[in-house]
C-alpha atoms as a PDB file:
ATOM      1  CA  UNK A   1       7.557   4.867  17.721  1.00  0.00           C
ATOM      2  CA  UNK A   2       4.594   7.678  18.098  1.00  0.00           C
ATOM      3  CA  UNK A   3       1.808   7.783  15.100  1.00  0.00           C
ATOM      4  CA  UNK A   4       3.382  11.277  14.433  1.00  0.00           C
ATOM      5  CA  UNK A   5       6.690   9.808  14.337  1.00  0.00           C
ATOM      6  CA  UNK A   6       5.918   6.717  11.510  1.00  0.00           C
ATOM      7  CA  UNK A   7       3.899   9.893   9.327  1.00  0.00           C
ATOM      8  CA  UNK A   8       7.400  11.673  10.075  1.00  0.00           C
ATOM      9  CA  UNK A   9       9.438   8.698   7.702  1.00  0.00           C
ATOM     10  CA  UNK A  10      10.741   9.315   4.179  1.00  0.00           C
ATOM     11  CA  UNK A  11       8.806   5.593   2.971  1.00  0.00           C
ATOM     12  CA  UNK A  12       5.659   7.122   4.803  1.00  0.00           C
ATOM     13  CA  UNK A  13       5.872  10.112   3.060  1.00  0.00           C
ATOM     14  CA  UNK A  14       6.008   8.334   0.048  1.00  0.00           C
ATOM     15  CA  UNK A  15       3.212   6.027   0.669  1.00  0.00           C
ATOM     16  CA  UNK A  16       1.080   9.170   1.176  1.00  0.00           C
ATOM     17  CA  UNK A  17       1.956  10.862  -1.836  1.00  0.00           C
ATOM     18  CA  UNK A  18       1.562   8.035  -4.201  1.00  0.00           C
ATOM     19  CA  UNK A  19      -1.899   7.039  -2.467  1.00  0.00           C
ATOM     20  CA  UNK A  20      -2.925  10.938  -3.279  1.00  0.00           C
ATOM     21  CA  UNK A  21      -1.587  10.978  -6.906  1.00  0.00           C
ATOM     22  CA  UNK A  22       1.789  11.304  -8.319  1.00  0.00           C
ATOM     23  CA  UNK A  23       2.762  13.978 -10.306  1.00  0.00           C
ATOM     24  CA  UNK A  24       2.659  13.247 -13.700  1.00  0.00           C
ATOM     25  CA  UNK A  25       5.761  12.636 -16.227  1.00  0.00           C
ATOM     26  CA  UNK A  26       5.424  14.908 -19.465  1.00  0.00           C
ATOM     27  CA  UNK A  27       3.433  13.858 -21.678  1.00  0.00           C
ATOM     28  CA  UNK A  28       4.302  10.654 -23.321  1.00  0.00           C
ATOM     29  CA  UNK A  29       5.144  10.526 -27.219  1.00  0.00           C
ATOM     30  CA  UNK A  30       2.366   7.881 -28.221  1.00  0.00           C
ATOM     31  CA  UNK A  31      -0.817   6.785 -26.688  1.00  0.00           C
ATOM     32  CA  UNK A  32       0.486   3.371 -25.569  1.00  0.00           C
ATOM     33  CA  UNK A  33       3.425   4.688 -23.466  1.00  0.00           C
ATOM     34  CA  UNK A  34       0.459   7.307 -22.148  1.00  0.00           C
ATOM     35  CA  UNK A  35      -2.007   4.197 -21.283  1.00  0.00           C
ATOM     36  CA  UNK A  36       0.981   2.513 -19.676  1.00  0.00           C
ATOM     37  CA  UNK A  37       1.913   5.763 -17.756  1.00  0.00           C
ATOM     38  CA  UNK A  38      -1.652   5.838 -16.382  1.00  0.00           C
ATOM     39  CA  UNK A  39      -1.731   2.181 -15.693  1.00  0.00           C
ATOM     40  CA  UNK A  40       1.583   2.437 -13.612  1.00  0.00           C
ATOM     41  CA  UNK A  41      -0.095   5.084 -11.433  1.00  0.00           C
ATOM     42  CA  UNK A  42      -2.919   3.185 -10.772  1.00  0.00           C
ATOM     43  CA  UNK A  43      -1.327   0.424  -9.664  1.00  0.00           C
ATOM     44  CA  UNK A  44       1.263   2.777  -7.297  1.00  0.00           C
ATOM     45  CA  UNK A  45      -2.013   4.001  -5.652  1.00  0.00           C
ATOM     46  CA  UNK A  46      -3.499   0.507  -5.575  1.00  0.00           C
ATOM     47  CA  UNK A  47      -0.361  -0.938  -3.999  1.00  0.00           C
ATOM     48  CA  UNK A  48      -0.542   2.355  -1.704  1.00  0.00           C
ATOM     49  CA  UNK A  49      -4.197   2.260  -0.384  1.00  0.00           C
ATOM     50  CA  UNK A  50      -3.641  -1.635   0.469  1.00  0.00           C
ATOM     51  CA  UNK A  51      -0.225  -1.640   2.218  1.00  0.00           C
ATOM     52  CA  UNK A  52      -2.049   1.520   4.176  1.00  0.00           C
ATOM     53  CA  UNK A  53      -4.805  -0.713   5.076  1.00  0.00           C
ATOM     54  CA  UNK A  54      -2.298  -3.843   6.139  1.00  0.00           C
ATOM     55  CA  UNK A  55       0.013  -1.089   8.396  1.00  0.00           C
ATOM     56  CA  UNK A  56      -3.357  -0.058   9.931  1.00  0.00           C
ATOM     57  CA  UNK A  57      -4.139  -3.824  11.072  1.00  0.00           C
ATOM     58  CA  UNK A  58      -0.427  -4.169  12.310  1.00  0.00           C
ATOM     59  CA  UNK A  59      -1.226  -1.155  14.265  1.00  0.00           C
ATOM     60  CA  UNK A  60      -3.956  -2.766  15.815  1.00  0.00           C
ATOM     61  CA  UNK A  61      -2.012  -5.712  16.343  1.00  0.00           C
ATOM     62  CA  UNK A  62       0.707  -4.128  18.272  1.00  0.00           C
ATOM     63  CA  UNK A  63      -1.213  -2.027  20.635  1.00  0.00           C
ATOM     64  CA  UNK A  64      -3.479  -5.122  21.855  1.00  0.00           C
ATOM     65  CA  UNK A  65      -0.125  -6.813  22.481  1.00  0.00           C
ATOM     66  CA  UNK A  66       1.514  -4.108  24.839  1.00  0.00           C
ATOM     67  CA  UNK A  67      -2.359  -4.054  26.243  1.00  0.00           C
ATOM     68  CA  UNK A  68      -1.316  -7.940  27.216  1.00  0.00           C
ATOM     69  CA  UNK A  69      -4.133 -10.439  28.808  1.00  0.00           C
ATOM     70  CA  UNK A  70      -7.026  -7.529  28.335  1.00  0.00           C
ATOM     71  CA  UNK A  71      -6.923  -7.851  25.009  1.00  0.00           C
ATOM     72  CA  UNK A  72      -7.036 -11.102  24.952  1.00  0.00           C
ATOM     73  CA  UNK A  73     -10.524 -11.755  23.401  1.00  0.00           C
ATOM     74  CA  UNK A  74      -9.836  -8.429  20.898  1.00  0.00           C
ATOM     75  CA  UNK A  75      -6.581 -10.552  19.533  1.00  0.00           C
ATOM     76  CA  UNK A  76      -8.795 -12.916  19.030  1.00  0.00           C
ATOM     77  CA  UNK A  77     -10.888 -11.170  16.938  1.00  0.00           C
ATOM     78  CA  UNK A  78      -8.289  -9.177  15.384  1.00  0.00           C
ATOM     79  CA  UNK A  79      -6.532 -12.445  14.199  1.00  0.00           C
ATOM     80  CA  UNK A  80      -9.922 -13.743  12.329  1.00  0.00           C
ATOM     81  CA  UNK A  81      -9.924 -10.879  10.072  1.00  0.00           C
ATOM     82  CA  UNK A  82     -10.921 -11.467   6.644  1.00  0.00           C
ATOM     83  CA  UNK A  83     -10.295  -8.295   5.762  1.00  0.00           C
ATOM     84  CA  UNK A  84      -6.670  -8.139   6.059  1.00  0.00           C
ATOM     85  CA  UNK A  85      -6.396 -11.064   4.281  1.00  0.00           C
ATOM     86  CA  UNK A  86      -8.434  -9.384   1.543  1.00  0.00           C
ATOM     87  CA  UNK A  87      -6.022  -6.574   1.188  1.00  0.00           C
ATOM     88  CA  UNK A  88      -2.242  -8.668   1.366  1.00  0.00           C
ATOM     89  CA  UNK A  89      -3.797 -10.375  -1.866  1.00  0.00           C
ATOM     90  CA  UNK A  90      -4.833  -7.236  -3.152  1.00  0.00           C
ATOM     91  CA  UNK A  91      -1.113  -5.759  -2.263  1.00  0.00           C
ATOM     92  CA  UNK A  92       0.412  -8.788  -3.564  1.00  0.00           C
ATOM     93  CA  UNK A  93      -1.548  -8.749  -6.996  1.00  0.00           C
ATOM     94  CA  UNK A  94      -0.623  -4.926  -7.473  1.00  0.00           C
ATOM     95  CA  UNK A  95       3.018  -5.235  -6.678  1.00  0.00           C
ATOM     96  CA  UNK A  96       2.862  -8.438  -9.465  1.00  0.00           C
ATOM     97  CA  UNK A  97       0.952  -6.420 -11.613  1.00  0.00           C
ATOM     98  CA  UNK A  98       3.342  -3.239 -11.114  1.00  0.00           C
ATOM     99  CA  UNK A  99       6.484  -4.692 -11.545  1.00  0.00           C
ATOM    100  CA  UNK A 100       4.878  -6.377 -14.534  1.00  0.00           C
ATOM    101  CA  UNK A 101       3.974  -2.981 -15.868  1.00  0.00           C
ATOM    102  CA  UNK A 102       7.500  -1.453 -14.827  1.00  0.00           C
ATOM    103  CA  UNK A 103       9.593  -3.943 -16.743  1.00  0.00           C
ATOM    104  CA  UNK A 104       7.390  -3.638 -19.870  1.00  0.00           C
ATOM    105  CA  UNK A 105       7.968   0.090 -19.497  1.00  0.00           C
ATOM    106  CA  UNK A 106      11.541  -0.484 -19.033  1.00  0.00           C
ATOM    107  CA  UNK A 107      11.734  -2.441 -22.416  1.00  0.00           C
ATOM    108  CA  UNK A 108      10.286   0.295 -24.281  1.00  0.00           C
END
């Protein structure tokens, strides 16, 4: 599937526009449902920025394989990457922490 074609996708589309901001709810009744509000965004965007940064190494990782033996030594490299590491536990701590946040949201 192109780049242009993986931008194209509804969940793509989604990732973008929760990365950029999502539009607000009206304003909540009482500052704690507004704190949780703004908490819940942050942790959409969070969850956002480091799922784009994981789909960016799988990226990587995809075209070195169809690239086969040349990219041998760039696999290599690719596959030592703290960084990546870095940002599944920062997904995995915002999705915790969001559907944390959700269900106490849900409760009321």
């Amino acid at each position: 599937m192109a780049a242009t074609d993986r931008r194209a996708t509804p969940r793509r589309r989604a990732r973008d526009r929760i990365a950029t901001g999502v539009p607000t709810a009206p304003t909540a009744a009482t500052s704690e449902a507004a704190d949780l509000h703004a908490l819940l965004e942050d942790d959409l965007r969070q969850a956002a920025l480091a799922l784009g940064a994981v789909e960016s190494y799988l990226v990587r990782a995809t075209s070195l394989l169809e690239r086969g033996e040349a990219a041998r030594a760039e696999l290599r490299a690719l596959a030592g990457d703290a960084e990546v590491l870095e940002r599944l536990d920062d997904l995995e701590e915002n999705l915790g922490a969001l559907r944390r946040r959700m269900a106490q949201a849900a409760r009321g």
